[in-house]
N, C-alpha and C. Protein backbone atom coordinates (compact mmCIF):
# COMPACT_ATOMS: atom_id res chain seq x y z
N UNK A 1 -13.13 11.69 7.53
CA UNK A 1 -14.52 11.66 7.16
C UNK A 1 -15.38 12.02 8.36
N UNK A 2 -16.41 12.62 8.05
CA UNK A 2 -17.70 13.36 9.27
C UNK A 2 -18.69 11.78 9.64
N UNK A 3 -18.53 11.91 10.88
CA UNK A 3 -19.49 11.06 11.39
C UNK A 3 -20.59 11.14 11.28
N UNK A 4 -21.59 10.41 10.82
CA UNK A 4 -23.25 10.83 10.62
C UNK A 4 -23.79 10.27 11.52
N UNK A 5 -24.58 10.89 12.62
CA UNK A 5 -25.47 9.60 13.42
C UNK A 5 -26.16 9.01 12.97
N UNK A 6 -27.42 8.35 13.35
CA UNK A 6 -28.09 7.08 12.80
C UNK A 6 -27.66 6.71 11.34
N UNK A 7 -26.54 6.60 11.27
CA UNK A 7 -26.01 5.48 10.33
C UNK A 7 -25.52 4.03 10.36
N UNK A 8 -25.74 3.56 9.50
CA UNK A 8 -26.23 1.88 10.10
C UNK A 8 -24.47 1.85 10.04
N UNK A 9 -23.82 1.30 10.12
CA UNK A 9 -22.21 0.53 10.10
C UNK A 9 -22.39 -0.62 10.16
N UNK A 10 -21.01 -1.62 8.82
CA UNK A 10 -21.67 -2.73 8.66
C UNK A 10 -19.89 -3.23 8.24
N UNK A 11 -19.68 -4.22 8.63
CA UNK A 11 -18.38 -5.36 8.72
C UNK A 11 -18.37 -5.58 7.55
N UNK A 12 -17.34 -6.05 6.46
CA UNK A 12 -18.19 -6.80 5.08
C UNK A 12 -16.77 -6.83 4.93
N UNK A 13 -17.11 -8.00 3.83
CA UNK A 13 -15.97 -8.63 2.80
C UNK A 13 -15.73 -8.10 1.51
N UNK A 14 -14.42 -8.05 1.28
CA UNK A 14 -14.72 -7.45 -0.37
C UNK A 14 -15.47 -8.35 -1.07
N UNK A 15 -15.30 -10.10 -0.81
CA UNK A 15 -15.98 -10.83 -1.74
C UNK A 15 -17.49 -11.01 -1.65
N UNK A 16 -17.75 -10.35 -0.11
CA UNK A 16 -19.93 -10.55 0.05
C UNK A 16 -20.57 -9.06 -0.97
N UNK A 17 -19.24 -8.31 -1.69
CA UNK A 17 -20.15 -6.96 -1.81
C UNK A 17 -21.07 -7.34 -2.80
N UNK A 18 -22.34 -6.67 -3.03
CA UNK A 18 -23.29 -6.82 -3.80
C UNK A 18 -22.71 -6.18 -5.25
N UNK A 19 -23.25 -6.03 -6.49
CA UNK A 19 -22.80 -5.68 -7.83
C UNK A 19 -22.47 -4.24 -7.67
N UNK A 20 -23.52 -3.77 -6.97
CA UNK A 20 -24.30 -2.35 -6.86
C UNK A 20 -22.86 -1.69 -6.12
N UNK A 21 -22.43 -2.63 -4.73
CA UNK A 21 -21.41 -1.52 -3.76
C UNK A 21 -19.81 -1.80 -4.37
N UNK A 22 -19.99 -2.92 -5.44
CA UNK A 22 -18.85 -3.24 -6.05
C UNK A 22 -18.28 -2.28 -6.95
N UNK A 23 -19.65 -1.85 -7.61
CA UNK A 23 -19.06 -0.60 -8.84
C UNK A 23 -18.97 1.06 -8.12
N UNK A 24 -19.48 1.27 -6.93
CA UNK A 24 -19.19 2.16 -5.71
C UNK A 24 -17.58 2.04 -5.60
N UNK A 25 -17.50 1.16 -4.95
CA UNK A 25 -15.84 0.69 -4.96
C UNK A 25 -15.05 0.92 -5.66
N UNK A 26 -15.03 0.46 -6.68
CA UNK A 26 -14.47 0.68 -7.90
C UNK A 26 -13.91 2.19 -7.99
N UNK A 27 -15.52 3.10 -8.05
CA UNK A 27 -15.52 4.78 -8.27
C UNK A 27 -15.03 5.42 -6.95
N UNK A 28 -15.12 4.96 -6.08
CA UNK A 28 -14.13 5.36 -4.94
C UNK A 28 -12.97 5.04 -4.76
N UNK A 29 -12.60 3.87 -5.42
CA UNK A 29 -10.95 3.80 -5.23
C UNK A 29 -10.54 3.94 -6.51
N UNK A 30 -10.90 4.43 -7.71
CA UNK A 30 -9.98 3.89 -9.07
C UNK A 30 -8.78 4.28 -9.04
N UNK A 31 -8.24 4.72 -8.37
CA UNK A 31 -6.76 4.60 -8.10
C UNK A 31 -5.93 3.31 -7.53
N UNK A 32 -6.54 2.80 -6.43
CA UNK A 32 -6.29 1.88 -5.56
C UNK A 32 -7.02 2.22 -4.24
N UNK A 33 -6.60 1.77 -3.79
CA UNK A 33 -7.18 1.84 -2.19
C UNK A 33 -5.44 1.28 -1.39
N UNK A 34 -5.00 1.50 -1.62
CA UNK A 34 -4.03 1.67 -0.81
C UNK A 34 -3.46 2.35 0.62
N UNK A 35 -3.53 3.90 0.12
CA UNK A 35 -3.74 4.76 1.19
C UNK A 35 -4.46 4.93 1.88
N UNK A 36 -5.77 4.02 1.74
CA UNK A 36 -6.98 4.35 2.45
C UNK A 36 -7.04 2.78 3.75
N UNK A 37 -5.72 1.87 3.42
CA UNK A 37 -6.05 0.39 4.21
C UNK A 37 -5.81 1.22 5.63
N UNK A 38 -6.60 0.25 6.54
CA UNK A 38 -6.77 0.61 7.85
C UNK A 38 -6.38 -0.39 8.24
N UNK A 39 -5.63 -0.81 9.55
CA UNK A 39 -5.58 -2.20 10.18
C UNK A 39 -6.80 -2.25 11.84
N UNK A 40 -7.24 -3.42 11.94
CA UNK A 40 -8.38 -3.00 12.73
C UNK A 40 -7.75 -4.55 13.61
N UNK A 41 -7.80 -4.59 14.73
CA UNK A 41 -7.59 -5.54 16.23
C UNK A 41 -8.81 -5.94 16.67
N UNK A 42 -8.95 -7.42 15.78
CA UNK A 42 -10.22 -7.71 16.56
C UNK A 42 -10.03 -8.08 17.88
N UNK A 43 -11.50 -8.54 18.59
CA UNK A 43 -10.85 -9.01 20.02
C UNK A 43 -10.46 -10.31 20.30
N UNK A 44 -10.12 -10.93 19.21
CA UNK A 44 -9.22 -11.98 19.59
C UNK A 44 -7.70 -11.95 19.83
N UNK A 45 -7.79 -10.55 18.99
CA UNK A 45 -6.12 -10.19 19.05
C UNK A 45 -5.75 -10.41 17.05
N UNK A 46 -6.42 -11.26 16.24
CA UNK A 46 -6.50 -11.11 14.65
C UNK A 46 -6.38 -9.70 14.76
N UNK A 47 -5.58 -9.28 13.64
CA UNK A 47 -5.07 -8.25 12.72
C UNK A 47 -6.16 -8.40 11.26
N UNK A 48 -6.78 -7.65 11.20
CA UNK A 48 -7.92 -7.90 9.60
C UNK A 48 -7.73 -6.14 9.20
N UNK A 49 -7.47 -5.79 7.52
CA UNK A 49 -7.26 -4.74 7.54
C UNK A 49 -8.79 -4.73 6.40
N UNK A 50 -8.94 -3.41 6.39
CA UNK A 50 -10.69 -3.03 6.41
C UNK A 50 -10.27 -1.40 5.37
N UNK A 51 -10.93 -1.16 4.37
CA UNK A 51 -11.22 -0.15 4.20
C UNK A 51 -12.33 0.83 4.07
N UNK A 52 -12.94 1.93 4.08
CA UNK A 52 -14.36 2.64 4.69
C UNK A 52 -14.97 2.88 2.95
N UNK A 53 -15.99 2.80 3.28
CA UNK A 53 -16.94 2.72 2.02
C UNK A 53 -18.30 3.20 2.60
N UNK A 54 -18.99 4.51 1.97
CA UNK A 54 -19.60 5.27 2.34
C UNK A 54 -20.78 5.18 1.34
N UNK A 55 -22.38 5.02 1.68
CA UNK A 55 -23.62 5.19 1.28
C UNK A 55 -24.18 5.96 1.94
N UNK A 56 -25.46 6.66 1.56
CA UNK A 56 -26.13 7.48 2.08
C UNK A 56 -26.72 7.25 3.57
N UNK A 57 -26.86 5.87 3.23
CA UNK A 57 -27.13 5.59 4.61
C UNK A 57 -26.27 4.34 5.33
N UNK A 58 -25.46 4.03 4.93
CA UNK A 58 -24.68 2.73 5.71
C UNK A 58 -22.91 3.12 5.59
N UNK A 59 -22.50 2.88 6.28
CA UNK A 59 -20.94 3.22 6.57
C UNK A 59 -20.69 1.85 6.61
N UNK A 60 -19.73 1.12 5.64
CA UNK A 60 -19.29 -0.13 5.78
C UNK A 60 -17.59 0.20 5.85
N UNK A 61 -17.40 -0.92 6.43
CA UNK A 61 -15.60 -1.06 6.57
C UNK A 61 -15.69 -2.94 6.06
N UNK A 62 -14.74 -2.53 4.56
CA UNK A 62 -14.82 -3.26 3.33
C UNK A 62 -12.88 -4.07 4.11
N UNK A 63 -13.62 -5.42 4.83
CA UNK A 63 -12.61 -6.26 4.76
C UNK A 63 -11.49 -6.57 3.57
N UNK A 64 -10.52 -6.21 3.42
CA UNK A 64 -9.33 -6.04 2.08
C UNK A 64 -8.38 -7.47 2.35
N UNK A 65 -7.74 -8.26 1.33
CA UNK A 65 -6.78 -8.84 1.60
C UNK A 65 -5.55 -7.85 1.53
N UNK A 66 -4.89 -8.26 2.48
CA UNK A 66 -3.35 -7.30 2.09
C UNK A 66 -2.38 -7.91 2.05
N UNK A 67 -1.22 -8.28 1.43
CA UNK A 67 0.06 -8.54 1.36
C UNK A 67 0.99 -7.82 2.12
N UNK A 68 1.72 -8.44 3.28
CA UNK A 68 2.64 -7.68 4.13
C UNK A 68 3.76 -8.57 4.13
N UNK A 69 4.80 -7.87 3.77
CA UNK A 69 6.40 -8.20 3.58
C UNK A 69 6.97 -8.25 5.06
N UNK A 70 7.29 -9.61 5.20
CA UNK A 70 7.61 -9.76 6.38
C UNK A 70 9.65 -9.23 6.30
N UNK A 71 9.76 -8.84 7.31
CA UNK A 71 11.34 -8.32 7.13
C UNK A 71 12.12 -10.10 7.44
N UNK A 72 12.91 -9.90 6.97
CA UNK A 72 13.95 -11.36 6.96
C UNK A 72 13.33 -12.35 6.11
N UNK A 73 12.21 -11.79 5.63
CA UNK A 73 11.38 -13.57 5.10
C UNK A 73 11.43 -13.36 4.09
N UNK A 74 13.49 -13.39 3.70
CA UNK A 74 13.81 -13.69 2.38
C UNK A 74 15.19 -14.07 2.20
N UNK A 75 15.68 -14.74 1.22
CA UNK A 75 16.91 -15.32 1.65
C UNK A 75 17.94 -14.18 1.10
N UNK A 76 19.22 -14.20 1.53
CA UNK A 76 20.07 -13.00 0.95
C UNK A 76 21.12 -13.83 -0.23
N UNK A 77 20.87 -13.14 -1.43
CA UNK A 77 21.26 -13.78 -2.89
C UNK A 77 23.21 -13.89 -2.31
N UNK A 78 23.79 -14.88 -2.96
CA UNK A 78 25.29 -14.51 -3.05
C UNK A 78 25.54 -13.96 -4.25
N UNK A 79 26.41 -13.05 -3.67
CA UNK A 79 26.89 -12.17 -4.92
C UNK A 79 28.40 -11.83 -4.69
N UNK A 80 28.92 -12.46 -5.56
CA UNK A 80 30.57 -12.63 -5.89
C UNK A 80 30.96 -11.51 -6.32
N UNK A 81 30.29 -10.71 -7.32
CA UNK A 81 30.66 -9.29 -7.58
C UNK A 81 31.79 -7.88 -6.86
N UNK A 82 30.72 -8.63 -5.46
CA UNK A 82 31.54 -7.34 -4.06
C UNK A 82 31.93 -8.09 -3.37
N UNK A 83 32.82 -7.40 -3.02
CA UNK A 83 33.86 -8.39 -1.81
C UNK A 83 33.45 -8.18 -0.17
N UNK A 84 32.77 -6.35 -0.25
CA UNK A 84 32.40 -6.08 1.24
C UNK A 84 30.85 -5.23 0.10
N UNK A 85 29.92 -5.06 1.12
CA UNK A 85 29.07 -4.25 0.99
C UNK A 85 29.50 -2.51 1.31
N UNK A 86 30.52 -2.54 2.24
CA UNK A 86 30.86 -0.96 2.26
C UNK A 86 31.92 -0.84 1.08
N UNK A 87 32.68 -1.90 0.40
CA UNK A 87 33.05 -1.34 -0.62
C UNK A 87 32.74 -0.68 -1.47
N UNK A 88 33.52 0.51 -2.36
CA UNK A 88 33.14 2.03 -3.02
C UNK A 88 33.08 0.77 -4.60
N UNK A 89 32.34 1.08 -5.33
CA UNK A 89 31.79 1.09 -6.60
C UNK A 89 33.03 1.79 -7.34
N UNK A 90 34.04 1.23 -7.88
CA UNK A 90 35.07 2.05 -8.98
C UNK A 90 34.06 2.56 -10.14
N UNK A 91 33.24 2.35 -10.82
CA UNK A 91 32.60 2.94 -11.82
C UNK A 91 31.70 4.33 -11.54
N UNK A 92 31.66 4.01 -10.14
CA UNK A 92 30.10 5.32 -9.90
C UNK A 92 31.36 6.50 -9.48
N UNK A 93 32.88 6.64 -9.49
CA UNK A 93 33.69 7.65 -9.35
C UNK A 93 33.48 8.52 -10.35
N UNK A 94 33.63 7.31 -11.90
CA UNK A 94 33.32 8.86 -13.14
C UNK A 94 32.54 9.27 -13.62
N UNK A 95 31.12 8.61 -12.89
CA UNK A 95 29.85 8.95 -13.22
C UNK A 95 29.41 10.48 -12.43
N UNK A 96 30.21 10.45 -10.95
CA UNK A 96 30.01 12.12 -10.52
C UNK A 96 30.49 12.77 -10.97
N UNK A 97 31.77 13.18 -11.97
CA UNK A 97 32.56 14.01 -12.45
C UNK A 97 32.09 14.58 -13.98
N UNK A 98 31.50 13.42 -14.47
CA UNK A 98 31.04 13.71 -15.75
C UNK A 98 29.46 14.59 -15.67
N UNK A 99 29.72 15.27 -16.85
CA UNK A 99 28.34 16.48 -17.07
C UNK A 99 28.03 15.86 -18.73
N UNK A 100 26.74 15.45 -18.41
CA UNK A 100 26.06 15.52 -19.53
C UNK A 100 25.01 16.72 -20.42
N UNK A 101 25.32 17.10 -21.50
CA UNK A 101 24.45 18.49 -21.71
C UNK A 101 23.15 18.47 -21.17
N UNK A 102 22.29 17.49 -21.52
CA UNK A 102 21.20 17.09 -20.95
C UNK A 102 21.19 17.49 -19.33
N UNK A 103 21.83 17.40 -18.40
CA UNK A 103 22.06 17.27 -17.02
C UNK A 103 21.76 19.27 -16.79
N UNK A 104 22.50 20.01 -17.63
CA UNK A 104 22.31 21.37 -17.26
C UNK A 104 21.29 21.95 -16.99
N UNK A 105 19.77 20.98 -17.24
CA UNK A 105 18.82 21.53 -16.60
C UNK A 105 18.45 21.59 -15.12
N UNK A 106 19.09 21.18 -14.85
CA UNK A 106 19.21 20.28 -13.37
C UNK A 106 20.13 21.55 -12.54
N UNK A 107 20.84 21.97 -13.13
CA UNK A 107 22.08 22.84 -12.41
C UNK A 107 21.48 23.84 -11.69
């Protein structure tokens, strides 16, 4: 996005937005806003992720909650099924060999 000078820039919460920058929101992300999360370092060292929301005259960065999957912060299921994890799957052998008519579009 193009930088505008004298544009006001403004911190905000998704929950302080007014009705007005809520339905903005909305029409700017109706997809999600996903691709658009930013992570921003305040100077305390907090992690707060923010996404940009644009008016004619104010540039806000729209504080987001985000859900982040911490790696290990989950337990690993037992599963009796496999004996090793590098063990080969006996069923997925005749699943490469076989041609389904359907599949010939693919060829």
């Amino acid at each position: 996005m193009e930088k505008q000078v004298g544009k006001k820039r403004i911190l905000t919460s998704y929950d302080k937005l007014s009705d007005e920058l809520l339905e903005l929101f909305a029409q700017t992300y109706s997809h999600g806003y996903r691709d658009a999360v930013v992570p921003v370092t305040k100077p305390s060292g907090e992690t707060i992720y923010v996404v940009r929301l644009e008016t004619e005259d104010v540039s806000y960065l729209v504080r987001v909650e985000v859900k982040i999957d911490a790696a290990g912060d989950y337990e690993e299921e037992d599963n009796d099924s496999y004996e090793s994890e590098n063990e080969p799957i006996e069923a997925a052998d005749q699943f490469a060999d076989e041609k389904d008519d359907e599949d010939s579009d693919f060829d």
